[in-house]
C-alpha atoms as a PDB file:
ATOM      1  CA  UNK A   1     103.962 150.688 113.756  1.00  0.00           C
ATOM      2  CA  UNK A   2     105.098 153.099 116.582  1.00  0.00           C
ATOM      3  CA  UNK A   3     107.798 152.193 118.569  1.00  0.00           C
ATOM      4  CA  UNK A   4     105.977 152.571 121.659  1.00  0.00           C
ATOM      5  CA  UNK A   5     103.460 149.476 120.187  1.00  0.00           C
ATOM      6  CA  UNK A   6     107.061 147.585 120.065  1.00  0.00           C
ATOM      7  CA  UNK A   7     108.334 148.401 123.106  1.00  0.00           C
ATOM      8  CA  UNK A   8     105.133 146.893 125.049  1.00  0.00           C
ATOM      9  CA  UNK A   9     104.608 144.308 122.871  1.00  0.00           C
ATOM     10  CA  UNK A  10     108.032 143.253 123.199  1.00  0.00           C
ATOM     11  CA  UNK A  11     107.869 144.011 127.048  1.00  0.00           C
ATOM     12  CA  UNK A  12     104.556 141.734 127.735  1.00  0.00           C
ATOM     13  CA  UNK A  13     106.154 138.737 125.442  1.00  0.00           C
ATOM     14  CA  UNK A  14     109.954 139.395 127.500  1.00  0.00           C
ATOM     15  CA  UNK A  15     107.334 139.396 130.408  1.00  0.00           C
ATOM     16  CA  UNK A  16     105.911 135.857 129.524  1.00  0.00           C
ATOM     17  CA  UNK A  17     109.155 134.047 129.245  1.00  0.00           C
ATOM     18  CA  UNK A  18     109.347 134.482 133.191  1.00  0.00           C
ATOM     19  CA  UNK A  19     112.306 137.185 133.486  1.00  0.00           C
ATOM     20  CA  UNK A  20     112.638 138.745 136.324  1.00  0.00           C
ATOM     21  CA  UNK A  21     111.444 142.610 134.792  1.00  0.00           C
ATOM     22  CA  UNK A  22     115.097 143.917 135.770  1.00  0.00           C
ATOM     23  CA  UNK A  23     116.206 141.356 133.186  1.00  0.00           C
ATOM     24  CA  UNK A  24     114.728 142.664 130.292  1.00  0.00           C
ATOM     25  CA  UNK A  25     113.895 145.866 131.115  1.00  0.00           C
ATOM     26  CA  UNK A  26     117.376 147.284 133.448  1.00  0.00           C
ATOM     27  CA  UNK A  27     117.465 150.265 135.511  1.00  0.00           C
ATOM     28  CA  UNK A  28     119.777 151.999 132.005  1.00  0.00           C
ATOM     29  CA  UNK A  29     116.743 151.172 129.426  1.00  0.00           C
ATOM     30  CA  UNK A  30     113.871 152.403 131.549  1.00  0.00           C
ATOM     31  CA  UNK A  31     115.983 155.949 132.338  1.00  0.00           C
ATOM     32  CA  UNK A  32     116.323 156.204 128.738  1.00  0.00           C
ATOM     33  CA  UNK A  33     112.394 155.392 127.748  1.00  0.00           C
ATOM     34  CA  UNK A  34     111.809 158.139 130.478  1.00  0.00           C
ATOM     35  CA  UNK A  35     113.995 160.762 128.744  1.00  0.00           C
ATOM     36  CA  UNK A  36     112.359 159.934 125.676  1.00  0.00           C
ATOM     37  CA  UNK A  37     114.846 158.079 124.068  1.00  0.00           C
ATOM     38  CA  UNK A  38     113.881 155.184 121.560  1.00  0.00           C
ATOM     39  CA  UNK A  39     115.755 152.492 122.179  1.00  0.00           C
ATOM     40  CA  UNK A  40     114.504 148.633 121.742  1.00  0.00           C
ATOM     41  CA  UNK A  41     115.091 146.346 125.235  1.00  0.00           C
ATOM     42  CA  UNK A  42     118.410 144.879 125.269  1.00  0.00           C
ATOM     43  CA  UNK A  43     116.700 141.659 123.885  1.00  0.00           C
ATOM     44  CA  UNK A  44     115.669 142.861 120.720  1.00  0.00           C
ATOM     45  CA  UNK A  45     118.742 144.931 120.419  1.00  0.00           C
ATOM     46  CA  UNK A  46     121.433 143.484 117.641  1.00  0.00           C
ATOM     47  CA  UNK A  47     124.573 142.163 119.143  1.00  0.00           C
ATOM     48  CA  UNK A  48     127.010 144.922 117.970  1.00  0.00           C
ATOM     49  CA  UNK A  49     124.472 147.916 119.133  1.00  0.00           C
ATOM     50  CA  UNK A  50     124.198 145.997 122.453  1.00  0.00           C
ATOM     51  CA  UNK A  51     128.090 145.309 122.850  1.00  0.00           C
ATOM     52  CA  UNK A  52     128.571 148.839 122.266  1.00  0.00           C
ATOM     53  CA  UNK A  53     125.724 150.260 124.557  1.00  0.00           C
ATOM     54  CA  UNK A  54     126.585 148.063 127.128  1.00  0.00           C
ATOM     55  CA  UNK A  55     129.842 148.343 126.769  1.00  0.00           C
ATOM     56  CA  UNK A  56     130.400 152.296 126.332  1.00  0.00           C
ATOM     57  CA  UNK A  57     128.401 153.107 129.960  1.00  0.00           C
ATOM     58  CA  UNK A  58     129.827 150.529 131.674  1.00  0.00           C
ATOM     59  CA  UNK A  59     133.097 151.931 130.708  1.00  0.00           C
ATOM     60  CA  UNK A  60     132.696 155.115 130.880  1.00  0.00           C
ATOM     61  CA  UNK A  61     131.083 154.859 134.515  1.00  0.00           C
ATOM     62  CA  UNK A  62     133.846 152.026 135.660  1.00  0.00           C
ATOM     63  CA  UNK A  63     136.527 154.333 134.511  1.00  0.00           C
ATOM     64  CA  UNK A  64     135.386 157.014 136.429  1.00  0.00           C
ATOM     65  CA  UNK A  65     134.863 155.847 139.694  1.00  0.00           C
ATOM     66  CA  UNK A  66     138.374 153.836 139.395  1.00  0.00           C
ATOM     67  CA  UNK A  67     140.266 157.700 138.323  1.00  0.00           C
ATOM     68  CA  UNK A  68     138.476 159.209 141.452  1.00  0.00           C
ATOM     69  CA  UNK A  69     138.991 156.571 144.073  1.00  0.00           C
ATOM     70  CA  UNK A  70     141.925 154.601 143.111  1.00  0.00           C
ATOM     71  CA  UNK A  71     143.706 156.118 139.936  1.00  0.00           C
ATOM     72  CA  UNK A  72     144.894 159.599 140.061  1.00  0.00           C
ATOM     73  CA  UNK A  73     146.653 159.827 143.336  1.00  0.00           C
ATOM     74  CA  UNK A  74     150.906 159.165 143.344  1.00  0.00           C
ATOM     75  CA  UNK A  75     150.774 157.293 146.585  1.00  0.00           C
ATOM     76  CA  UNK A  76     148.058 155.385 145.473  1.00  0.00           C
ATOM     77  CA  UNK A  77     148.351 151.881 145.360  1.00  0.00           C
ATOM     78  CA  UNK A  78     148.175 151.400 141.613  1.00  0.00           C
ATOM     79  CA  UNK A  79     148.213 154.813 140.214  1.00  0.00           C
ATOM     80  CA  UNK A  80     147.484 155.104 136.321  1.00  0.00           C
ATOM     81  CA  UNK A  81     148.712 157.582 133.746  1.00  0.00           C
ATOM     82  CA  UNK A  82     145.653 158.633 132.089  1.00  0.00           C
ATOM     83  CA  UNK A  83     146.280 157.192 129.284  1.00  0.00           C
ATOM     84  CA  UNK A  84     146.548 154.185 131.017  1.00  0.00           C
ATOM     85  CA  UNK A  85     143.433 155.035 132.399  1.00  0.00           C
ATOM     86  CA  UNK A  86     141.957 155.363 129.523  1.00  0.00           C
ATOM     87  CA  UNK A  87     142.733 151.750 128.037  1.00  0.00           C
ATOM     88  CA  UNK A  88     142.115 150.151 131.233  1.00  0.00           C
ATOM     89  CA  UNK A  89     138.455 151.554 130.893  1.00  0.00           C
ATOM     90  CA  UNK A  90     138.025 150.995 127.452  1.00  0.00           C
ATOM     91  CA  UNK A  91     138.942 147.172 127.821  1.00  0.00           C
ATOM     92  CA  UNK A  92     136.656 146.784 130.791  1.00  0.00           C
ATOM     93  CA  UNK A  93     133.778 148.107 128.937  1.00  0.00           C
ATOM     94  CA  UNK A  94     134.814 146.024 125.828  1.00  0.00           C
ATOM     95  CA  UNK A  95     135.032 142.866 127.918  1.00  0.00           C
ATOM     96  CA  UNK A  96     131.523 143.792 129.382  1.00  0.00           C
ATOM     97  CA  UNK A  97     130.018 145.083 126.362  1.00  0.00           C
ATOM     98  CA  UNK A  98     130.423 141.439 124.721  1.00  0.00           C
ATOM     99  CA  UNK A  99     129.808 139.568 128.058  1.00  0.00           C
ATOM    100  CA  UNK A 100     126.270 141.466 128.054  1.00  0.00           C
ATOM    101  CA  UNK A 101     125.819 141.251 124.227  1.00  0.00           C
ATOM    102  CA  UNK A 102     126.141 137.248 124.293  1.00  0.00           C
ATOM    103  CA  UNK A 103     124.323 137.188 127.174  1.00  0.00           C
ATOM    104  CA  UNK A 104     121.159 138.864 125.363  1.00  0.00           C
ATOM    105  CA  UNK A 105     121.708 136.832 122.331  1.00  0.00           C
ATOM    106  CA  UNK A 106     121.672 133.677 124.193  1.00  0.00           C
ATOM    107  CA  UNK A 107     118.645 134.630 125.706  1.00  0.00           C
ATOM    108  CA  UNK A 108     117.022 135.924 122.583  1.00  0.00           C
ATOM    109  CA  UNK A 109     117.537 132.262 120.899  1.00  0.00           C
ATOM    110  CA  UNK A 110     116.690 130.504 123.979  1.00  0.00           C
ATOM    111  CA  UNK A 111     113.218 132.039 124.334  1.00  0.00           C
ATOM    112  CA  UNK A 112     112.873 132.089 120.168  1.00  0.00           C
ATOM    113  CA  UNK A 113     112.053 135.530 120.541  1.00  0.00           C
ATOM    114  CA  UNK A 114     111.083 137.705 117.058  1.00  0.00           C
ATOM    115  CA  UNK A 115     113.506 140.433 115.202  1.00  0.00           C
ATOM    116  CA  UNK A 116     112.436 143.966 116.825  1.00  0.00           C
ATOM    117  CA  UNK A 117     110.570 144.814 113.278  1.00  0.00           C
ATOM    118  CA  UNK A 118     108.624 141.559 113.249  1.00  0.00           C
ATOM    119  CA  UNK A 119     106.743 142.486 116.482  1.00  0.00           C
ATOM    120  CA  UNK A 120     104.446 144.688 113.872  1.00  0.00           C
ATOM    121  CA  UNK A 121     103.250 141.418 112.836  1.00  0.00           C
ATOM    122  CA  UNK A 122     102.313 139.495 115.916  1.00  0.00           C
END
C-alpha cells in the first residue's frame, strides 16, 4: 500500500492508545511529512533508524547552539576546541538518540503496536 495509507493508519491507531498527538507525531516528523519526506512515526520506526534520527538532529542542533553561545569564545567559561566540540555533540546526540529510541520501543511493546509493513493488513 502507499505510505500515506500507513502513515494515517498508523496515526489513528497511535491516536487510540491515548498519546498526547505531540507524542507520536513531534514537531521533527510532521516538518518532514510537510516537505514530503517519507518517513514512518517514531513508533513504527526500528530502534537503530530511530537512535540515529533522533540522535543526529539533536546533535547536530545541541552542538550548535552550545559553539555559538558558550563554546567558541577564549574567555568563555568552558571554551572547547572544535574538536572537542565536535565529540561533545556527537555524545549528546548518541546519549539522546538511544534515550529516544528505547523510549519508542518501550512504547511500541507497551501498546502491542504492529511492524510498519503489517499496517497493510489491518
Amino acid at each position: 500500500m502507499s505510505f500515506e495509507y500507513r502513515k494515517t493508519r498508523a496515526l489513528e491507531l497511535l491516536h487510540s492508545t491515548g498519546m498526547a498527538r505531540s507524542h507520536y507525531a513531534p514537531p521533527l516528523m510532521r516538518l518532514l511529512w510537510k516537505a514530503g519526506v517519507q518517513v514512518p512515526p517514531p513508533h513504527f520506526q526500528s530502534f537503530l533508524r530511530a537512535a540515529l534520527g533522533m540522535g543526529l538532529w539533536f546533535g547536530t542542533c545541541w552542538g550548535v547552539v552550545m559553539w555559538i553561545f558558550f563554546w567558541w569564545r577564549s574567555d568563555a567559561a568552558t571554551p572547547l576546541s572544535p574538536l572537542a566540540a565536535l565529540v561533545a555533540a556527537s555524545a549528546a546526540g548518541l546519549l539522546f538518540g538511544l534515550a529516544m529510541a528505547s523510549f519508542y520501543a518501550r512504547d511500541r511493546r507497551k501498546h502491542q503496536l504492529p511492524a510498519w509493513t503489517e499496517l497493510d493488513a489491518q
